[in-house]
N, C-alpha and C. Protein backbone atom coordinates (compact mmCIF):
# COMPACT_ATOMS: atom_id res chain seq x y z
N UNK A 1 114.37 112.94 88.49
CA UNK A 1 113.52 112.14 87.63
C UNK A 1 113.06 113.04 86.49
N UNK A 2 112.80 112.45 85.12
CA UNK A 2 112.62 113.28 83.96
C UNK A 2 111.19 113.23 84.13
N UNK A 3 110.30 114.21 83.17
CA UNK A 3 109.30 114.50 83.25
C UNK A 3 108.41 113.29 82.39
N UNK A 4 109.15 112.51 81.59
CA UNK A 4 109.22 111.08 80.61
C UNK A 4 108.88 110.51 81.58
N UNK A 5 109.82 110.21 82.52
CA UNK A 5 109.87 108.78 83.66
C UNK A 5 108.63 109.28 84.03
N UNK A 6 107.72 110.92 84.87
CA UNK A 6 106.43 110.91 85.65
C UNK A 6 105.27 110.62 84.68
N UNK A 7 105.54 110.95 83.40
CA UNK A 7 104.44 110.33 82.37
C UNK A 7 104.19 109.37 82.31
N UNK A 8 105.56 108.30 82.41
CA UNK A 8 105.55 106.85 82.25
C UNK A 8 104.94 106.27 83.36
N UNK A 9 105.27 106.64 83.74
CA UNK A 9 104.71 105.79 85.76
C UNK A 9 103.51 106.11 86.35
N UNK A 10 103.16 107.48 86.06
CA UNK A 10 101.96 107.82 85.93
C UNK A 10 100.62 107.51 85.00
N UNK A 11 101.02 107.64 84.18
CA UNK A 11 100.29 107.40 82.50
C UNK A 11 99.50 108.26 82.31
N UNK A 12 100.03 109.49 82.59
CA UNK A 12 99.75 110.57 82.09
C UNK A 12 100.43 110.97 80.65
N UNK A 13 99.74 111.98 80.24
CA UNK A 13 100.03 112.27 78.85
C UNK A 13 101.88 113.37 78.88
N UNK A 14 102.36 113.33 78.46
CA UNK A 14 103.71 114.16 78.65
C UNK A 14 103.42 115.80 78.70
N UNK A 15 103.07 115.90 77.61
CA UNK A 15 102.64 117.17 77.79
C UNK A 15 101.54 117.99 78.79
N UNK A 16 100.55 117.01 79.49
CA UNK A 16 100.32 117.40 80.58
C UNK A 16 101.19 117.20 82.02
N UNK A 17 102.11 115.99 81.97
CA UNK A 17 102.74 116.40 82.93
C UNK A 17 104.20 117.86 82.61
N UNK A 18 104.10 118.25 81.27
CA UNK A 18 104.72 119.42 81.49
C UNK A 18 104.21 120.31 81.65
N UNK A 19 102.56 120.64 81.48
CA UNK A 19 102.27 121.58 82.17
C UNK A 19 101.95 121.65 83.74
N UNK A 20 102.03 120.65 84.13
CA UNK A 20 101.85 120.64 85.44
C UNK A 20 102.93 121.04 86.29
N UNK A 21 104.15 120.59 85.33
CA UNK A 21 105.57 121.25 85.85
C UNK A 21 105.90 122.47 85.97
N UNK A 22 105.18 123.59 84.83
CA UNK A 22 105.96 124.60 84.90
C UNK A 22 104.92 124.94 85.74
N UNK A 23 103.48 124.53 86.26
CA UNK A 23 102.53 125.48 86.80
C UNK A 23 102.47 125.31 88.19
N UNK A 24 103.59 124.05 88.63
CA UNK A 24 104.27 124.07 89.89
C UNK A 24 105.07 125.00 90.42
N UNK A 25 105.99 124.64 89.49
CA UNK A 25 107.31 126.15 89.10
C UNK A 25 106.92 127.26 89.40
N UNK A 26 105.64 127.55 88.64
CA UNK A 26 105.76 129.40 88.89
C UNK A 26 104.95 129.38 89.81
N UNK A 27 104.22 128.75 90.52
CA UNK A 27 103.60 128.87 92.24
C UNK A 27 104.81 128.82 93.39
N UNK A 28 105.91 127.75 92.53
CA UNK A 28 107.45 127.92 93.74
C UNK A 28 108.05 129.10 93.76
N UNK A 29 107.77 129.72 92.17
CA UNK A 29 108.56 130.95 92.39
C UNK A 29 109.89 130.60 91.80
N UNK A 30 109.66 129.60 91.31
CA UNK A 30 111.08 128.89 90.49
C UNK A 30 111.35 128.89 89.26
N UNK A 31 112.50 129.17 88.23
CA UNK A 31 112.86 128.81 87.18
C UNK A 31 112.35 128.46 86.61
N UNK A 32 111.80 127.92 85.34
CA UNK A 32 111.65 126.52 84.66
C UNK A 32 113.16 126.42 84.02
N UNK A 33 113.99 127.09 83.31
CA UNK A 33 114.93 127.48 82.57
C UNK A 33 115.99 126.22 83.97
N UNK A 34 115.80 126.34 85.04
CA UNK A 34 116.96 125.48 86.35
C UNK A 34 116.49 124.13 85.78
N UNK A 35 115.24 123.61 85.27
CA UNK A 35 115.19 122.31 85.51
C UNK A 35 114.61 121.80 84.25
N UNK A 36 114.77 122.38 82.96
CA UNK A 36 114.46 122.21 81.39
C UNK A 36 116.03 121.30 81.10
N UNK A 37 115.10 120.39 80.22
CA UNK A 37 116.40 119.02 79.58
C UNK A 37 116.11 118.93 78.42
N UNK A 38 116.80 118.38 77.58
CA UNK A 38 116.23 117.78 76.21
C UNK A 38 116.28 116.13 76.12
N UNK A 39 115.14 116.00 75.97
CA UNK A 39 114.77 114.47 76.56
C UNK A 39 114.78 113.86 75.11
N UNK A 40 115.36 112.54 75.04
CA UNK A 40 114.74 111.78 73.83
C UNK A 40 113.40 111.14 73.76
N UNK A 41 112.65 111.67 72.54
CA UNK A 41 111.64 110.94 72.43
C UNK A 41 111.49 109.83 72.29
N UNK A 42 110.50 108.85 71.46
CA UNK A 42 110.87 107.38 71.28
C UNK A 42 111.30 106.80 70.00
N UNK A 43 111.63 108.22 69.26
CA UNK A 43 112.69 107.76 68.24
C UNK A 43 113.88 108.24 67.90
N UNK A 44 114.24 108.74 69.83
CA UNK A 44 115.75 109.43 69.88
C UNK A 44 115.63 110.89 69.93
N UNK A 45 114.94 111.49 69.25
CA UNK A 45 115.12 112.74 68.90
C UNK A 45 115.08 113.86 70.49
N UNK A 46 115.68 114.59 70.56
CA UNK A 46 115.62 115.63 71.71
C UNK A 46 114.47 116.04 71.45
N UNK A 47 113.64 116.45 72.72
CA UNK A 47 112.18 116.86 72.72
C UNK A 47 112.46 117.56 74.09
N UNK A 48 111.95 119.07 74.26
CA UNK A 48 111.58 119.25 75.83
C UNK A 48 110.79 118.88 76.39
N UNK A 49 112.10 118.97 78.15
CA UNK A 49 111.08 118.04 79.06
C UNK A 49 111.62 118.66 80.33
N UNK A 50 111.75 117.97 81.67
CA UNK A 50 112.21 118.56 82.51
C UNK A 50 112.69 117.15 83.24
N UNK A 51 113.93 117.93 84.20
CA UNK A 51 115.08 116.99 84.80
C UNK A 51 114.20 117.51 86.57
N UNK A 52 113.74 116.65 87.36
CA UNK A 52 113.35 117.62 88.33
C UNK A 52 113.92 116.33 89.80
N UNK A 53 114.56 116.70 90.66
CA UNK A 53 114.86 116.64 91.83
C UNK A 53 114.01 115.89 93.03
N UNK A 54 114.32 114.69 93.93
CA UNK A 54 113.56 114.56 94.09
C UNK A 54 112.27 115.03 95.22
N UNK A 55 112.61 116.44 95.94
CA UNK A 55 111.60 117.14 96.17
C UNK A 55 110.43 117.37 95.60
N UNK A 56 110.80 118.31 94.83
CA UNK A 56 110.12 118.60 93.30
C UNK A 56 108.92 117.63 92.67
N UNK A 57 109.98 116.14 92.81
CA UNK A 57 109.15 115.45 91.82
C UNK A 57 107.84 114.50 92.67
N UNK A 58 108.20 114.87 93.88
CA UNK A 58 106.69 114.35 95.43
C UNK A 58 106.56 115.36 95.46
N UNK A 59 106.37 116.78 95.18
CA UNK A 59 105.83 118.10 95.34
C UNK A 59 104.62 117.44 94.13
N UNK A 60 105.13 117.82 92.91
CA UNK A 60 103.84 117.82 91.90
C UNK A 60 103.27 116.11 91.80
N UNK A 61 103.31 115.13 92.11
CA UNK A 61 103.09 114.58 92.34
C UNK A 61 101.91 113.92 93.24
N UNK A 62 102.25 115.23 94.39
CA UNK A 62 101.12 114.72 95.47
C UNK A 62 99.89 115.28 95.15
N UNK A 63 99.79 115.67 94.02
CA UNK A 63 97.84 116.10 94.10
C UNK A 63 97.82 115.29 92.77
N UNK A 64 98.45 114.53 92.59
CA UNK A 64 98.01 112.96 91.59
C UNK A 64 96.90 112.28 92.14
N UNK A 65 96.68 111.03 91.90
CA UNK A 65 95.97 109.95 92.97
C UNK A 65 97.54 109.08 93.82
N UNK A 66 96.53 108.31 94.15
CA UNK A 66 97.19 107.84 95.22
C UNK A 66 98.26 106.73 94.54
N UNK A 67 97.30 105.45 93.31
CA UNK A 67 98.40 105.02 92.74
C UNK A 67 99.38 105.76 91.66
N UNK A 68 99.37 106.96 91.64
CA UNK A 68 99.92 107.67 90.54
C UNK A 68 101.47 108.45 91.66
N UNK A 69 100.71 108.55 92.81
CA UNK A 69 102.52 108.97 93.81
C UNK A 69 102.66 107.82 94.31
N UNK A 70 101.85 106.39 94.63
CA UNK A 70 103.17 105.76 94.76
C UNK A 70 103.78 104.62 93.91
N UNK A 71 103.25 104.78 92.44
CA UNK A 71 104.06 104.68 91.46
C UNK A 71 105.69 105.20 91.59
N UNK A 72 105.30 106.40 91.68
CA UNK A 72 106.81 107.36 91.70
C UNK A 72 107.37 107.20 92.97
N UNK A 73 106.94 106.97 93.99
CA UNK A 73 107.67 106.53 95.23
C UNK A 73 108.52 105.59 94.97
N UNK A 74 107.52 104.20 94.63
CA UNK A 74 108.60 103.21 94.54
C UNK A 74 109.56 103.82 93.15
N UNK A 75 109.37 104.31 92.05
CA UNK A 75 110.83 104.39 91.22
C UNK A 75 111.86 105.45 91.79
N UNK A 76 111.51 106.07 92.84
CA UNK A 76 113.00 107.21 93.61
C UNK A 76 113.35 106.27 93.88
N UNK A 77 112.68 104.66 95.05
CA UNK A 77 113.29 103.82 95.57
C UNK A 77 114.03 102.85 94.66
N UNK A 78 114.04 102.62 93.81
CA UNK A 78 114.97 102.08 92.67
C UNK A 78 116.20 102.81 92.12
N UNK A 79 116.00 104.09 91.87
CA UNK A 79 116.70 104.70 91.55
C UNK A 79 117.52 105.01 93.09
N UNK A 80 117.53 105.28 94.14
CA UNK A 80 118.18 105.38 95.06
C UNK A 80 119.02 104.01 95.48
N UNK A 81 118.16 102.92 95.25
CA UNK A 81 118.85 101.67 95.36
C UNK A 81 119.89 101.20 94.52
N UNK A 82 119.55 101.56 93.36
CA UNK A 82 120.81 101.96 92.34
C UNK A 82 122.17 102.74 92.60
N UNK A 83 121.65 103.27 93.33
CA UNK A 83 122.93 104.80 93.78
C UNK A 83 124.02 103.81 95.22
N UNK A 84 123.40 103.43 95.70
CA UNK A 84 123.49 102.98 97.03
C UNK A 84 124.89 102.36 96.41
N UNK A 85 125.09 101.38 96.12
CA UNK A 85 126.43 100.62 96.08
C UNK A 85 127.73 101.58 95.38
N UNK A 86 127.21 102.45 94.49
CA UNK A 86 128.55 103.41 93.88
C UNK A 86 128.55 104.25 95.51
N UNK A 87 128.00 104.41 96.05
CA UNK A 87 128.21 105.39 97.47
C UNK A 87 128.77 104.59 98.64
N UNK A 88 128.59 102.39 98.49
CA UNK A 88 129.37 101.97 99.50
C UNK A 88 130.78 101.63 98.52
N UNK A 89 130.85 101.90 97.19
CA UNK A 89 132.01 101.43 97.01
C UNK A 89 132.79 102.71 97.28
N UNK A 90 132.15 103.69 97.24
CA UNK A 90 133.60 104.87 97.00
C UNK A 90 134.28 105.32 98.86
N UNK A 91 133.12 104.69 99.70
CA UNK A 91 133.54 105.09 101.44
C UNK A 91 134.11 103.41 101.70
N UNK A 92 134.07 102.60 100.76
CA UNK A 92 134.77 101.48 100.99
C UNK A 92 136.75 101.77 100.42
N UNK A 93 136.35 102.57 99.15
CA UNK A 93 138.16 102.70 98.66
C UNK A 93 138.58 103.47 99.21
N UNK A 94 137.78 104.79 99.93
CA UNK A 94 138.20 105.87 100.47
C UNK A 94 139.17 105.13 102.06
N UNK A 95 138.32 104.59 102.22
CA UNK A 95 138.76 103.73 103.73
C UNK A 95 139.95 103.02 103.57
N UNK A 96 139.88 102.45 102.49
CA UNK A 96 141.32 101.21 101.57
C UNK A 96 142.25 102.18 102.06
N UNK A 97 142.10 103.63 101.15
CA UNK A 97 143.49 104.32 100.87
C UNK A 97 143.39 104.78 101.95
N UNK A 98 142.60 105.47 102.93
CA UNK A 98 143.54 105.75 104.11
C UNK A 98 144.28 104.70 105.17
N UNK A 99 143.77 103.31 104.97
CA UNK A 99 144.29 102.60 106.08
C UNK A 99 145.73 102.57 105.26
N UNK A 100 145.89 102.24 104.12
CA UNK A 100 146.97 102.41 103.25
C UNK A 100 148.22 103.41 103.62
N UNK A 101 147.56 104.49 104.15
CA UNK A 101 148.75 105.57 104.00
C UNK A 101 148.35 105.88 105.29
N UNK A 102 148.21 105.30 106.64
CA UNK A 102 147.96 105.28 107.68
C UNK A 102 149.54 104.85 108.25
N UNK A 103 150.31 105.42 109.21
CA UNK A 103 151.33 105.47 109.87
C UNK A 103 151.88 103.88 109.73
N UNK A 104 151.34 102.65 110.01
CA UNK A 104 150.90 101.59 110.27
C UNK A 104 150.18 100.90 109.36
N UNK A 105 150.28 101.49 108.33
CA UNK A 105 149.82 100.89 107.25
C UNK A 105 150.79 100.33 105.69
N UNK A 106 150.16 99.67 105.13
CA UNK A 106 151.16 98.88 104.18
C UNK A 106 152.39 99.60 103.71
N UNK A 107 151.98 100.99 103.15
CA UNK A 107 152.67 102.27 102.93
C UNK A 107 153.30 103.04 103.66
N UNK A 108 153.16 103.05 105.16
CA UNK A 108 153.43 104.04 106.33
C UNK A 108 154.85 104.05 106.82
């Protein structure tokens, strides 16, 4: 999740949720440089921001309030629900082509 999307959902200001990012970061002992993006602003333009994982993004999160993490709860759950069908279509073709080239199969 971008550091845009925790501003947005949050309604926090951006630039405080980037400082909250990197001041996560250097308590993890982590990068900022692993998880820096160039985000479009709202008139396109690249602006820094951060691309963060979704550990990461219920790490800084949880000393929000309460509707402010599960704002962001439910959007991983969208965004995961999103993911979900490219992950049953590809163990659905994967399955196609092996019954395909299965001894006993159309090809075999």
């Amino acid at each position: 999740m971008t550091s845009r999307d925790i501003a947005e959902y949050t309604g926090k200001d951006h630039k405080h949720v980037l400082a909250d990012i990197r001041n996560m970061l250097d308590q993890l002992g982590l990068t900022s440089a692993d998880f820096s993006a160039n985000l479009p602003d709202t008139y396109g333009r690249p602006q820094p921001g951060f691309r963060l994982p979704k550990d990461l993004t219920i790490t800084l999160v949880s000393g929000y309030s309460v509707p402010m993490r599960h704002a962001i709860v439910t959007r991983w759950q969208e965004l995961e629900a999103q993911q979900a069908p490219a992950r049953w279509s590809q163990v659905w073709m994967s399955n196609q082509i092996a019954a395909l080239q299965a001894p006993n199969g159309v090809w075999g």
